[in-house]
C-alpha atoms as a PDB file:
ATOM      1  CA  UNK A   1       4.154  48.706 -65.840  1.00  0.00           C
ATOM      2  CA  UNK A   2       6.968  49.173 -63.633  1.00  0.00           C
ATOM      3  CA  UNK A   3       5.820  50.554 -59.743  1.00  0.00           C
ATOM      4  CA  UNK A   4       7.813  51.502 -57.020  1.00  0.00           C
ATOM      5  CA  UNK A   5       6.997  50.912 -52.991  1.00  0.00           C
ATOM      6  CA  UNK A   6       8.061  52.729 -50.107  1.00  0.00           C
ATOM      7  CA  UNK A   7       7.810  52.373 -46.385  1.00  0.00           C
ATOM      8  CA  UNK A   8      11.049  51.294 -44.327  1.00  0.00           C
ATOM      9  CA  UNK A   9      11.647  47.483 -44.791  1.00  0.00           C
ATOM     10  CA  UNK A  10       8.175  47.100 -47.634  1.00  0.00           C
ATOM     11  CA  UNK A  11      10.111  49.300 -50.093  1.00  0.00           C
ATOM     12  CA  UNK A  12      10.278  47.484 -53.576  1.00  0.00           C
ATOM     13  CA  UNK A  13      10.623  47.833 -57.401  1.00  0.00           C
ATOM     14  CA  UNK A  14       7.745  45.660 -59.082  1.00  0.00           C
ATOM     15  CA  UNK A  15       6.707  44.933 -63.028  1.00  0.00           C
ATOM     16  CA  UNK A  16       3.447  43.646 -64.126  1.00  0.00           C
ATOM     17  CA  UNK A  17       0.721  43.958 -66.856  1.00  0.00           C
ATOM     18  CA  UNK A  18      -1.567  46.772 -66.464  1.00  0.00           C
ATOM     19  CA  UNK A  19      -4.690  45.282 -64.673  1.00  0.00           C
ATOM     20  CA  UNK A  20      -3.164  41.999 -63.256  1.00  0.00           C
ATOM     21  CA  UNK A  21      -3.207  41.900 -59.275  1.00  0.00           C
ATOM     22  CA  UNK A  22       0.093  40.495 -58.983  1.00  0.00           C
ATOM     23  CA  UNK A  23       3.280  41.379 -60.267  1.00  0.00           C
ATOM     24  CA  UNK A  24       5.474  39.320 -62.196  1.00  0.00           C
ATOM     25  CA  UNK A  25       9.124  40.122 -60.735  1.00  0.00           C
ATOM     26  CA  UNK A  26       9.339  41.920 -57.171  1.00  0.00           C
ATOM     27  CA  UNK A  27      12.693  43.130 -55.862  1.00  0.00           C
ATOM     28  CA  UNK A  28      12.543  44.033 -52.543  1.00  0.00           C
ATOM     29  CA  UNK A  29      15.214  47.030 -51.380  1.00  0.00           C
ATOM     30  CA  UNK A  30      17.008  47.456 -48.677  1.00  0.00           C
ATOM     31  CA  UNK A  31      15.448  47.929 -45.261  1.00  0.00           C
ATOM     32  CA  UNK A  32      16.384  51.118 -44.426  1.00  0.00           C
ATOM     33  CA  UNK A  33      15.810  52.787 -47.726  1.00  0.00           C
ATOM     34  CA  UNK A  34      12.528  54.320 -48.583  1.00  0.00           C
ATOM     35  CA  UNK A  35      11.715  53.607 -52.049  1.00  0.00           C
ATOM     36  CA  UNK A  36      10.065  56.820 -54.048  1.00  0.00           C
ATOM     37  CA  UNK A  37       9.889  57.839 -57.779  1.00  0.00           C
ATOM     38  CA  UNK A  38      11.174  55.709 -60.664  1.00  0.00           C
ATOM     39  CA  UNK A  39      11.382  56.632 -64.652  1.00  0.00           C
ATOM     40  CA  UNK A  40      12.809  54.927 -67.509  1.00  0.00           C
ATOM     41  CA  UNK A  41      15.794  55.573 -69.203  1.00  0.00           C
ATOM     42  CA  UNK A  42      17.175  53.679 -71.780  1.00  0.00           C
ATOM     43  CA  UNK A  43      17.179  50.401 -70.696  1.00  0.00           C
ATOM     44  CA  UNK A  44      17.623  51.203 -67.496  1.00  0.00           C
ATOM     45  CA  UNK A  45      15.326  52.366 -64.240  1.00  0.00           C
ATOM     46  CA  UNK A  46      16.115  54.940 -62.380  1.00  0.00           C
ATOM     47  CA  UNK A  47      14.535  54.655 -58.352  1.00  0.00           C
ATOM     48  CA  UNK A  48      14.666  57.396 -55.716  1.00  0.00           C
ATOM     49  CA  UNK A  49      14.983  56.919 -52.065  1.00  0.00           C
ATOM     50  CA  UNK A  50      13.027  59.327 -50.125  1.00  0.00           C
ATOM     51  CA  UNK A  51      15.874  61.021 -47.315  1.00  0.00           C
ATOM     52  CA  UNK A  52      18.953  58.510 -47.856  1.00  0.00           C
ATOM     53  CA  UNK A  53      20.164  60.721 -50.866  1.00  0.00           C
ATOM     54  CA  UNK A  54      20.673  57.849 -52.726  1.00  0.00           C
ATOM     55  CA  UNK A  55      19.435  56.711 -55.958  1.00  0.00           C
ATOM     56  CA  UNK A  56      19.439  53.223 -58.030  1.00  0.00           C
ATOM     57  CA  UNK A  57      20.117  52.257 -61.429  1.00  0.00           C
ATOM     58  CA  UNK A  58      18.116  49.010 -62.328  1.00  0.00           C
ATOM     59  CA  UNK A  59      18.521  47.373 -65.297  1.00  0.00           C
ATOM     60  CA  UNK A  60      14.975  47.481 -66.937  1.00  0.00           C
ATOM     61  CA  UNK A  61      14.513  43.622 -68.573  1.00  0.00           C
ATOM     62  CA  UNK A  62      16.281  41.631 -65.654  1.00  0.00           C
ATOM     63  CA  UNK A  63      15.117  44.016 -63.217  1.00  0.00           C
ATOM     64  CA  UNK A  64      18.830  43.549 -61.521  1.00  0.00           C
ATOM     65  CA  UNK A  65      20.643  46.381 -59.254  1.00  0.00           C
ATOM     66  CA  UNK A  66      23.439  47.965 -61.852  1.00  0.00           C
ATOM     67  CA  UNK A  67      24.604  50.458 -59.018  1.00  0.00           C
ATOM     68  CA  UNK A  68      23.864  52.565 -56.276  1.00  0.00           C
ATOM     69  CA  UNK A  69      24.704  56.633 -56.967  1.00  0.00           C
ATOM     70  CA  UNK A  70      24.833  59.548 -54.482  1.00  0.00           C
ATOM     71  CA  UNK A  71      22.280  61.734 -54.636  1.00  0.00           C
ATOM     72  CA  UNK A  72      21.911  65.841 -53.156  1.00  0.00           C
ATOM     73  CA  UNK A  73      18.501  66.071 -52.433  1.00  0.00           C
ATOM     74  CA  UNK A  74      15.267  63.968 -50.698  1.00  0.00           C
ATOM     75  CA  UNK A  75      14.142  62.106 -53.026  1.00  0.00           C
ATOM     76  CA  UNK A  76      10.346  62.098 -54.158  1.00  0.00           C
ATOM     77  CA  UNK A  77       9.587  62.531 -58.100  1.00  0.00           C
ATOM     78  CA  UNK A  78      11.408  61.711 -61.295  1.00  0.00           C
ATOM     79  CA  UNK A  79      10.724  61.499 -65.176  1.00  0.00           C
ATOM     80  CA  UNK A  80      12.529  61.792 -68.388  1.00  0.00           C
ATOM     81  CA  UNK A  81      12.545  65.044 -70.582  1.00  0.00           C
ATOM     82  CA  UNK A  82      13.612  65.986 -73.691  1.00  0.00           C
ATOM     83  CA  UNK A  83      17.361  64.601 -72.998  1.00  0.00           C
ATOM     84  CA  UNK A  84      16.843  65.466 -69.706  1.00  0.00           C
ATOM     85  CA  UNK A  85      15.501  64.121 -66.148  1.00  0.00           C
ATOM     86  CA  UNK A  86      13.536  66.062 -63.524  1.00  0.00           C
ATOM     87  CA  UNK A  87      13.293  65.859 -60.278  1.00  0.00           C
ATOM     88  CA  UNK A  88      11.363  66.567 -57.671  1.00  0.00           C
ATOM     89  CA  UNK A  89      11.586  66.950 -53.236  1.00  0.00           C
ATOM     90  CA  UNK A  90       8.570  68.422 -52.188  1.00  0.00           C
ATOM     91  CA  UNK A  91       9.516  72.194 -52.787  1.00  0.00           C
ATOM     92  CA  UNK A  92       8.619  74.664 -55.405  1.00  0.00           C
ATOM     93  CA  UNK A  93      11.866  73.413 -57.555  1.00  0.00           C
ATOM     94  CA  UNK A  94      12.292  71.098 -59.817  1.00  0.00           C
ATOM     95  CA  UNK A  95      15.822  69.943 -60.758  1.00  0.00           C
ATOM     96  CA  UNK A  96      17.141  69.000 -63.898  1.00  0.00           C
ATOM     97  CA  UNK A  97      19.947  66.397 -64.594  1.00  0.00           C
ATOM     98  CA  UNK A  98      22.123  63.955 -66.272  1.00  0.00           C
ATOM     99  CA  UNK A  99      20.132  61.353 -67.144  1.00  0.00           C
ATOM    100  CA  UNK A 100      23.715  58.955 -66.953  1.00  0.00           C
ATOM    101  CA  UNK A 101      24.293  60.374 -64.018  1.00  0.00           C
ATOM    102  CA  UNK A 102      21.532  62.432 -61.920  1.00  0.00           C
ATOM    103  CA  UNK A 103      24.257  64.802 -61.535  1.00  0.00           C
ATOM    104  CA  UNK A 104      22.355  68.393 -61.188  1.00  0.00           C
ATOM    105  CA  UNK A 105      22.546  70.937 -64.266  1.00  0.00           C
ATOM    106  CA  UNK A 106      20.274  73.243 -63.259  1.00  0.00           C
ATOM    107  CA  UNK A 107      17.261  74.147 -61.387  1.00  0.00           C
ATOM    108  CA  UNK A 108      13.949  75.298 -62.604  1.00  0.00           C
ATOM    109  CA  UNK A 109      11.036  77.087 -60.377  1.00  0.00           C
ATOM    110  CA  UNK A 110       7.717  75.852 -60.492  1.00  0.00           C
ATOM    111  CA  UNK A 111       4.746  78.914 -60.244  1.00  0.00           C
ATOM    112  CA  UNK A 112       1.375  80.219 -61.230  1.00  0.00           C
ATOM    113  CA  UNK A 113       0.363  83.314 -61.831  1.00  0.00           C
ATOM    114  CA  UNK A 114       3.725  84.675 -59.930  1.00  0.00           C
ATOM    115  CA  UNK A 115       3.144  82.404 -56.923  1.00  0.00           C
ATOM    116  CA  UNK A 116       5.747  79.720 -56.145  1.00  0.00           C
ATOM    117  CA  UNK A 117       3.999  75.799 -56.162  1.00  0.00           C
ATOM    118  CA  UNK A 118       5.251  74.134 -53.274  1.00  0.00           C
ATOM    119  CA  UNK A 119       4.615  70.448 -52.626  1.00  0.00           C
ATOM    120  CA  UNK A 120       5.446  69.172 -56.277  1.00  0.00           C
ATOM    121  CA  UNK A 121       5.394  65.023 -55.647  1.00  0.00           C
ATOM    122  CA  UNK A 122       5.497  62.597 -58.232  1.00  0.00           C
ATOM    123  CA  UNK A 123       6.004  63.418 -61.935  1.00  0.00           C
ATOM    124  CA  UNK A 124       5.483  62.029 -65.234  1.00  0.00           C
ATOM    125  CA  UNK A 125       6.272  64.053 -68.915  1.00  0.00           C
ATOM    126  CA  UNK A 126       4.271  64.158 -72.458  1.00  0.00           C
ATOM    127  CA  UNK A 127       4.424  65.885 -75.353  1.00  0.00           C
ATOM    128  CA  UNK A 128       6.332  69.153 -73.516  1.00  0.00           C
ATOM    129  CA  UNK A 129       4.570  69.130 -70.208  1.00  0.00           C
ATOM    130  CA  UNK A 130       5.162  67.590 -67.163  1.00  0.00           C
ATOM    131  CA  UNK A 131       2.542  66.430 -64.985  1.00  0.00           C
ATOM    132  CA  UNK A 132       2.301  66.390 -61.280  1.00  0.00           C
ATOM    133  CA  UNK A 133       0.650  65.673 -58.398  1.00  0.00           C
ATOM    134  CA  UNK A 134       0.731  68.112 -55.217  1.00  0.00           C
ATOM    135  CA  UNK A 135       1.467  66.178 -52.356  1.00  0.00           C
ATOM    136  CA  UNK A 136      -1.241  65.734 -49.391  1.00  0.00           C
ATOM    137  CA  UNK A 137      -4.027  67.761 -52.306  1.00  0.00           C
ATOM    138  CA  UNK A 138      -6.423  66.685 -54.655  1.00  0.00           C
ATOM    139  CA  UNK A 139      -5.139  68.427 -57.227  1.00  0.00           C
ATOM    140  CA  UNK A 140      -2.629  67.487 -60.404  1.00  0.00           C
ATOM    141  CA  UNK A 141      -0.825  70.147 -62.396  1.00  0.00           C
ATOM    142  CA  UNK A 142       0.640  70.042 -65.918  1.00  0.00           C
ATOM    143  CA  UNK A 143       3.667  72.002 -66.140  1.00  0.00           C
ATOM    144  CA  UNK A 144       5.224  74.068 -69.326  1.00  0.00           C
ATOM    145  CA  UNK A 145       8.840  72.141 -69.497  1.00  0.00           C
ATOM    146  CA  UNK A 146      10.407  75.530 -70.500  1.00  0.00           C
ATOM    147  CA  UNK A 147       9.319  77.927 -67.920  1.00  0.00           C
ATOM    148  CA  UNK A 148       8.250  76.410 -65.132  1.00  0.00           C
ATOM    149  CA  UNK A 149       4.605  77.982 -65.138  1.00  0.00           C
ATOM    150  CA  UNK A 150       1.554  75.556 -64.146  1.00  0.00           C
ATOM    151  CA  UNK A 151      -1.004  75.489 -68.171  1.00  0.00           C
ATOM    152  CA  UNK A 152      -3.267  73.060 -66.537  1.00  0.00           C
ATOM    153  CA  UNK A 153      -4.994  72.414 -63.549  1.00  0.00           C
ATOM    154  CA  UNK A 154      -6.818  68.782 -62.682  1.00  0.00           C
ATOM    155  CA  UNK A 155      -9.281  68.555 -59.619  1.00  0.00           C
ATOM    156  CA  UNK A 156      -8.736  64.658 -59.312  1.00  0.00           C
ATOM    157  CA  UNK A 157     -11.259  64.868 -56.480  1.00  0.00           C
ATOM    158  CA  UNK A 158     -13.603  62.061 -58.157  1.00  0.00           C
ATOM    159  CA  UNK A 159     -11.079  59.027 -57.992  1.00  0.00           C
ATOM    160  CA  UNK A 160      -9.446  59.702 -54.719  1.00  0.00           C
ATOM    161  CA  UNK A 161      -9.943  56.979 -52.156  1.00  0.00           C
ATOM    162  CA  UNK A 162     -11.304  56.433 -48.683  1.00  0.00           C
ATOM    163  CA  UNK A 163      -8.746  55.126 -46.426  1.00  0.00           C
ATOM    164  CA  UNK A 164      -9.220  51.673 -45.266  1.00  0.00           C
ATOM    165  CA  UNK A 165      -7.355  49.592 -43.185  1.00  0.00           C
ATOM    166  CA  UNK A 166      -3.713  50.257 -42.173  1.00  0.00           C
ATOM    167  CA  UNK A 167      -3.684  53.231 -44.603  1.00  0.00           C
ATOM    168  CA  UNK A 168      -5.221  56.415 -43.358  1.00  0.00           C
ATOM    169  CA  UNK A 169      -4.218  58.773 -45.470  1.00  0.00           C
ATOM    170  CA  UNK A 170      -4.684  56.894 -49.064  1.00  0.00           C
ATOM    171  CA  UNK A 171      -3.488  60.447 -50.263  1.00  0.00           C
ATOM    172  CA  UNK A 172      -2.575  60.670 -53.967  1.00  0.00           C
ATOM    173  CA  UNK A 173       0.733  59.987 -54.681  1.00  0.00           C
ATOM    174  CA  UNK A 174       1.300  58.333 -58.215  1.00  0.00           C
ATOM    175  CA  UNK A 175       1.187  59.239 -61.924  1.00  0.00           C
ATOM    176  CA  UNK A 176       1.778  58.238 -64.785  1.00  0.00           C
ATOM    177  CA  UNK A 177       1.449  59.305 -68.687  1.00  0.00           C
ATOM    178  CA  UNK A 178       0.701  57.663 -72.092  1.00  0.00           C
ATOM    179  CA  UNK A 179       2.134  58.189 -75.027  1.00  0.00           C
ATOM    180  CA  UNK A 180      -0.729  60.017 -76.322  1.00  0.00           C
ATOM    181  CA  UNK A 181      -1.410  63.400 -74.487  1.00  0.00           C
ATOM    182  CA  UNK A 182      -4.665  64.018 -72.544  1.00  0.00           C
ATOM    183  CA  UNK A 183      -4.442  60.626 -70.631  1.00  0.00           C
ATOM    184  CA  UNK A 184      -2.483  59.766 -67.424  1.00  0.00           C
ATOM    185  CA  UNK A 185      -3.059  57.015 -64.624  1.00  0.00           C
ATOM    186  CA  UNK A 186      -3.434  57.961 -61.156  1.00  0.00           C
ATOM    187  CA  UNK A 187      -2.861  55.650 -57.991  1.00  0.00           C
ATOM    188  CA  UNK A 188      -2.170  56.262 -54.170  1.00  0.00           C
ATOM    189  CA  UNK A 189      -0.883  55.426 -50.808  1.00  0.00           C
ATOM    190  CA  UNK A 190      -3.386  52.530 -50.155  1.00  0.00           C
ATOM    191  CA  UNK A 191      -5.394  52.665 -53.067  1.00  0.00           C
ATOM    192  CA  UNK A 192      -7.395  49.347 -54.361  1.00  0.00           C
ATOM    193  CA  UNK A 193      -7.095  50.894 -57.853  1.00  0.00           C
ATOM    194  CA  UNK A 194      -5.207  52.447 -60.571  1.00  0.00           C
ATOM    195  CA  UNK A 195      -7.674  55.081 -62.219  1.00  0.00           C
ATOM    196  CA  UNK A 196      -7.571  55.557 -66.070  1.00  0.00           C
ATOM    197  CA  UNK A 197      -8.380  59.271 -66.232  1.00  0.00           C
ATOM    198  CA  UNK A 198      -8.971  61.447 -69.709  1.00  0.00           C
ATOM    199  CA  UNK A 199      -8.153  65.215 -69.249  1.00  0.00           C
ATOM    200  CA  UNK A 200     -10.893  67.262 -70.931  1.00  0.00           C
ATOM    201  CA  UNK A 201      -9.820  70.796 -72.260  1.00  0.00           C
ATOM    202  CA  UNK A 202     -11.286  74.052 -72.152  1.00  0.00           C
ATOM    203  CA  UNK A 203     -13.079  74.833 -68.887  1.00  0.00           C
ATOM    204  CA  UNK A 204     -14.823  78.578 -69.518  1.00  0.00           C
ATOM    205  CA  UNK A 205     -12.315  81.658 -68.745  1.00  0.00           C
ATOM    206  CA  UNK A 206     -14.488  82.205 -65.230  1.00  0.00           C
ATOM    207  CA  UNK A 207     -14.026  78.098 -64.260  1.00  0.00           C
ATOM    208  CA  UNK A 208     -10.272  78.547 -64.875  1.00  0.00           C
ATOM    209  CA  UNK A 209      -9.591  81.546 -62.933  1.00  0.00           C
ATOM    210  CA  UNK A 210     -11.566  79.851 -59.715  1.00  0.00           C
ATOM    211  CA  UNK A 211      -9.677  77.031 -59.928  1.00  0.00           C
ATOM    212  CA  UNK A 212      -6.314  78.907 -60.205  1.00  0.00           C
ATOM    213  CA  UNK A 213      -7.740  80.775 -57.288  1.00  0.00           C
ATOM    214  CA  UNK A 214      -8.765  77.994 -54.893  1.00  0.00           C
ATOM    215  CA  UNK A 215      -4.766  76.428 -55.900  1.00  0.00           C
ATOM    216  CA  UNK A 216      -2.921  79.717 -54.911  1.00  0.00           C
ATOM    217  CA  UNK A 217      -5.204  79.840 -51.768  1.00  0.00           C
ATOM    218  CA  UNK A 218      -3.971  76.604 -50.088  1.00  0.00           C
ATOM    219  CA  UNK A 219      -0.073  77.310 -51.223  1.00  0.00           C
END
């Protein structure tokens, strides 16, 4: 597993083995870049920084800088797609780029039912759908890669947190996917734990439409 920190001056890029409580490399940033989403490419990491519009290339076994790129937009979610990488700033829009390069190619809208998703945070991709979490909600939404339009809805209500300590938001704010679909890993500002969640499928019609109702609701 590969995780990256934020927070001015704690911001890092860590690896470890999934359960272990301490990582075996950490590479601390720069303090005054915020670190946000990472993905893998190749054999290299790509890490966002949140409003310094600039972006890292890390090279994935040595877990050394390769180079620092400009970047056009806040920085906040990132995975790999079909060829592709998306990206993410907190707005309805998702961006998709060079995955060389994070130069922009195009731009594609986020929405269900008609109704623009704002607050699209961290990403991760599977099997043609992206997966996301909506920033300061419970909820994470998998996303057709094609269109834009949310297929899946996840109340992740039963592993969010309690804040403790320093933290007092412990809001969720990570995820990641396996290879096979159906399973991600969820984690937070704060949180004690990484959750190992299964996605169960077909909620009845009337369950669906409530829950697509309650999402619009708090857009």
């Amino acid at each position: 597993m590969w995780e990256s920190t934020g927070l001015y001056g704690e911001s890092s890029l860590r690896r470890y083995q999934l359960g272990a409580e301490q990582p075996q490399k950490h590479v601390p940033l720069l303090p005054q870049l915020f670190g946000e989403g990472i993905c893998c490419v190749g054999g290299s990491i790509w890490q966002l920084t949140w409003r310094e519009r600039i972006a890292l290339r890390w090279d994935a076994a040595t877990m050394k800088l390769s180079e620092m790129v400009p970047f056009d937009r806040d920085g906040w979610g990132i995975c790999s797609s079909g060829g592709y990488v998306l990206t993410s700033d907190g707005s309805s829009e998702l961006v998709l780029r060079n995955p060389g390069t994070l130069q922009p190619l195009s731009s594609m809208p986020v929405h269900c039912n008609g109704y623009p998703v704002s607050a699209v945070n961290d990403l991760a991709y599977v099997a043609g759908r992206i997966w996301a979490n909506l920033y300061c909600r419970h909820y994470v939404i998998g996303i057709d890669s094609h269109t834009g339009e949310v297929t899946d809805i996840v109340d992740a209500r039963a592993v969010m947190e309690r804040p403790s300590g320093d933290h007092t938001q412990a809001i969720l704010n990570g995820i990641a996917t396996f290879p096979n679909a159906g399973e991600l890993l969820l984690s937070g500002k704060g949180w004690r734990y990484i959750y190992h969640v299964r996605l169960v499928e077909g909620l009845p019609e009337q369950t669906a439409r409530e829950a697509y109702r309650r999402l619009i609701i708090q857009l």
